[in-house]
N, C-alpha and C. Protein backbone atom coordinates (compact mmCIF):
# COMPACT_ATOMS: atom_id res chain seq x y z
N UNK A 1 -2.02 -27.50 8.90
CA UNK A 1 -0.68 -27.82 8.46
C UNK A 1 -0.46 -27.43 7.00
N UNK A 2 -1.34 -27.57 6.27
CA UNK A 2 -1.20 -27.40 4.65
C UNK A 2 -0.99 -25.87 4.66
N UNK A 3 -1.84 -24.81 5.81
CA UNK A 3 -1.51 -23.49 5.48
C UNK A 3 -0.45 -23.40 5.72
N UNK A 4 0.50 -23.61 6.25
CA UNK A 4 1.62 -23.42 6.56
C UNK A 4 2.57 -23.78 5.73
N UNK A 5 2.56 -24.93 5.84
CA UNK A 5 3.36 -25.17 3.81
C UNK A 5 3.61 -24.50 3.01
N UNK A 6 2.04 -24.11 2.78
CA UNK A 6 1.74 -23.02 1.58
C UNK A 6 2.32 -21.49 2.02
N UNK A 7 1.98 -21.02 3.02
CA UNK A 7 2.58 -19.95 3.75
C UNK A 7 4.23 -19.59 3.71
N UNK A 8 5.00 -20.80 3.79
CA UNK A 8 6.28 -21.05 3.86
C UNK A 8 6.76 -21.64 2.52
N UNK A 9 6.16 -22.02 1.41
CA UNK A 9 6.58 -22.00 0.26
C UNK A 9 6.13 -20.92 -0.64
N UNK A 10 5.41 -19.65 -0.31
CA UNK A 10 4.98 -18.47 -0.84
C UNK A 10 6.15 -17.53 -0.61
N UNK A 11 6.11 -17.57 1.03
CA UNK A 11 7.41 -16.69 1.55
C UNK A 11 9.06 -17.33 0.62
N UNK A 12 8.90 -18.65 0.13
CA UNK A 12 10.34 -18.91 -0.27
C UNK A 12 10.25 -18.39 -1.75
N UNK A 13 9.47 -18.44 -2.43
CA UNK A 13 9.38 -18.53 -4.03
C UNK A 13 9.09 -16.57 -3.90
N UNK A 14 8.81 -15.97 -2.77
CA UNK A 14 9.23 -14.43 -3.30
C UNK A 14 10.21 -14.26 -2.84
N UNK A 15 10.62 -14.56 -1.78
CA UNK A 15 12.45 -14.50 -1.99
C UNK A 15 13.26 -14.99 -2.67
N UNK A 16 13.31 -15.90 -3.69
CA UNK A 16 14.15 -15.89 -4.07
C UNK A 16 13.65 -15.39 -5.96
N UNK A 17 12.31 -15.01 -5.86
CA UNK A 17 11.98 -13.91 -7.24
C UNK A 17 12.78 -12.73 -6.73
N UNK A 18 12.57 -12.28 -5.95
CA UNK A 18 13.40 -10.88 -5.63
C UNK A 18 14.80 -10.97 -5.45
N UNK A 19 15.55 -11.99 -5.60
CA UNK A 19 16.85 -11.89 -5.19
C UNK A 19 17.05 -12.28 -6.74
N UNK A 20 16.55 -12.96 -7.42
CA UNK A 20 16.79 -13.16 -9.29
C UNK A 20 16.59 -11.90 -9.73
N UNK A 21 15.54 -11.81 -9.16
CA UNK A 21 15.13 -10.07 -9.86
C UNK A 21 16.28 -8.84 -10.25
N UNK A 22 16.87 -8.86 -8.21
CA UNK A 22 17.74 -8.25 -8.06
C UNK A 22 19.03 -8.16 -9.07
N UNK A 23 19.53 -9.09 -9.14
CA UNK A 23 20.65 -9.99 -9.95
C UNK A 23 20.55 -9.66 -11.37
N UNK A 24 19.56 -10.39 -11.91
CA UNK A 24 19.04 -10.06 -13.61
C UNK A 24 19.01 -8.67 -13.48
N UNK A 25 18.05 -7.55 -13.30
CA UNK A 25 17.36 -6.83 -13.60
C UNK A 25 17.34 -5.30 -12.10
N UNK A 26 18.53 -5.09 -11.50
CA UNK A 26 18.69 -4.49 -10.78
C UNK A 26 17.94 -2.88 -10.66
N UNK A 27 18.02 -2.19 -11.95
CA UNK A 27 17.10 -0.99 -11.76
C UNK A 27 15.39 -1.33 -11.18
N UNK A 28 14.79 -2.23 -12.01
CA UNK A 28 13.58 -2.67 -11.97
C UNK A 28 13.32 -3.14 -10.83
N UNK A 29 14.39 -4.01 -10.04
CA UNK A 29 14.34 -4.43 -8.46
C UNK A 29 14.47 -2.82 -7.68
N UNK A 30 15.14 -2.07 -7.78
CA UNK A 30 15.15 -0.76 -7.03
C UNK A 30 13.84 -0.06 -7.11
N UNK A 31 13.32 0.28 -8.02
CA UNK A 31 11.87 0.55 -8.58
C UNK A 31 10.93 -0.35 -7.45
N UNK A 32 10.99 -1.39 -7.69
CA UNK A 32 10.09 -2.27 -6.95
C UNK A 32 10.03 -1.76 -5.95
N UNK A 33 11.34 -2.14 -4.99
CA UNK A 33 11.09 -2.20 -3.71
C UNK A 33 10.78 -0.33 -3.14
N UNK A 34 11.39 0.41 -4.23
CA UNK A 34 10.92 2.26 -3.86
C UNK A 34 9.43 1.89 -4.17
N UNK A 35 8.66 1.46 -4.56
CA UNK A 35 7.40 1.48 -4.64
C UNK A 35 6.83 0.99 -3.21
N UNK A 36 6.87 -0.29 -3.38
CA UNK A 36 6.37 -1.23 -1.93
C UNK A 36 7.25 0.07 -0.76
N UNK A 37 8.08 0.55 -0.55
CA UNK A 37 8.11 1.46 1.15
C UNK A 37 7.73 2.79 0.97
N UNK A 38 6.95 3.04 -0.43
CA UNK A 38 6.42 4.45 -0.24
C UNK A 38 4.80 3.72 0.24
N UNK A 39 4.05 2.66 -0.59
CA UNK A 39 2.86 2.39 -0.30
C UNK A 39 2.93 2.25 1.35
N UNK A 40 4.01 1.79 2.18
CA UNK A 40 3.73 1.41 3.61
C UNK A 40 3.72 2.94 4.15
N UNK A 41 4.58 4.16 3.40
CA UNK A 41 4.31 5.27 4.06
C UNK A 41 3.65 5.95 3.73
N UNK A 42 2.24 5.77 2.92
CA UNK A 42 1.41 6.75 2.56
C UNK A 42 0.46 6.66 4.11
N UNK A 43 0.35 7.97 4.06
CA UNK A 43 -0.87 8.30 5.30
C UNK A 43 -2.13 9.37 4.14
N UNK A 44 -3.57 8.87 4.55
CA UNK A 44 -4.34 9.85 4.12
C UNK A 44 -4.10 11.04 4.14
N UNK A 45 -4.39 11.66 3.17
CA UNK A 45 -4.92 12.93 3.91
C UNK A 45 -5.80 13.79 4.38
N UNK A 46 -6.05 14.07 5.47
CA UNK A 46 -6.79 14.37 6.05
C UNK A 46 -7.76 15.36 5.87
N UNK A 47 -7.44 16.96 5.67
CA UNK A 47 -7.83 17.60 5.35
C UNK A 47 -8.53 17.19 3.83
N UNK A 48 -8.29 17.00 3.06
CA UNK A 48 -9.29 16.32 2.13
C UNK A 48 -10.01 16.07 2.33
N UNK A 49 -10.16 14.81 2.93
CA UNK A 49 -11.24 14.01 3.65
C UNK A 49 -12.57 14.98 4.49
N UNK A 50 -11.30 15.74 5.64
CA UNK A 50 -12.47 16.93 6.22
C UNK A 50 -13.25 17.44 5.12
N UNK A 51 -12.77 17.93 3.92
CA UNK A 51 -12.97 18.98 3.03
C UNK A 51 -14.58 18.09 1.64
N UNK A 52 -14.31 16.98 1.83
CA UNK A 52 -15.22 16.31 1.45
C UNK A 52 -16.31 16.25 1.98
N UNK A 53 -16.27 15.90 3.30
CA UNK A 53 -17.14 15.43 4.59
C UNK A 53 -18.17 16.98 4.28
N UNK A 54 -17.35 18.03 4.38
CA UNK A 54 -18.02 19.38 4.25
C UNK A 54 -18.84 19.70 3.05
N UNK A 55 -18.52 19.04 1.89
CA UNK A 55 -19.20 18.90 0.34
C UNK A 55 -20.58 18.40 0.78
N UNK A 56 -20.30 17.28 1.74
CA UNK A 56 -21.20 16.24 1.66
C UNK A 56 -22.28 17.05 2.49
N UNK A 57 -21.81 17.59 3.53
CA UNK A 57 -22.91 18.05 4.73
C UNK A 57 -23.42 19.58 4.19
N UNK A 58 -22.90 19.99 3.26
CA UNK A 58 -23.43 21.74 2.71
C UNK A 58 -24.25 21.28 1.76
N UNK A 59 -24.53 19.96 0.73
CA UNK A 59 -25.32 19.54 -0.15
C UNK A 59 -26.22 18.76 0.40
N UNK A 60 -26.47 18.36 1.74
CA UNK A 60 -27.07 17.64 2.71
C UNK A 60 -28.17 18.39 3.35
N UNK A 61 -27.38 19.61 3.08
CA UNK A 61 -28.17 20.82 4.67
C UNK A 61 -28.25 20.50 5.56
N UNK A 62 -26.81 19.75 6.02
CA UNK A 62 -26.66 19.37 7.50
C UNK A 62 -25.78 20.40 7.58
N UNK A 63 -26.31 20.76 9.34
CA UNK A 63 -24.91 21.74 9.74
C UNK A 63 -24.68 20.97 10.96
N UNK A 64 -22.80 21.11 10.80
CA UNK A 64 -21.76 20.22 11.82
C UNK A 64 -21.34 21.13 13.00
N UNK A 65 -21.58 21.14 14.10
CA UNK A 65 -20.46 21.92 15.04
C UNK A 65 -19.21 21.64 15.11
N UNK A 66 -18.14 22.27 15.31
CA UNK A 66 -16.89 22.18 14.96
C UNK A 66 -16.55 22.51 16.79
């Protein structure tokens, strides 16, 4: 029960920071929230990652079949 409280008085005290926010300080609220929906749409990238993996296995003297 107490998580929940706490859960539901976390969720209230950032809503209504972000709606003061909004109000006071409107560029800085736009900023914000363009930040927070680019972090939800970052995807790795991949090829990097491949391109590492390959660093790792040519300094390894492992060879990968593809």
């Amino acid at each position: 029960m107490n998580r929940i409280v706490r859960q539901i008085c976390d969720w209230w005290k950032k809503r209504t920071f972000d709606r003061r926010l909004a109000r006071g300080l409107p560029d800085v609220a736009a900023r914000k929230k363009q930040i927070q929906l680019r972090r939800r749409q970052h995807k790795p990238t991949k090829p990097i990652i491949a391109e590492n993996y390959q660093d790792i296995h040519e300094a390894l003297g492992v060879r990968r079949s593809k």
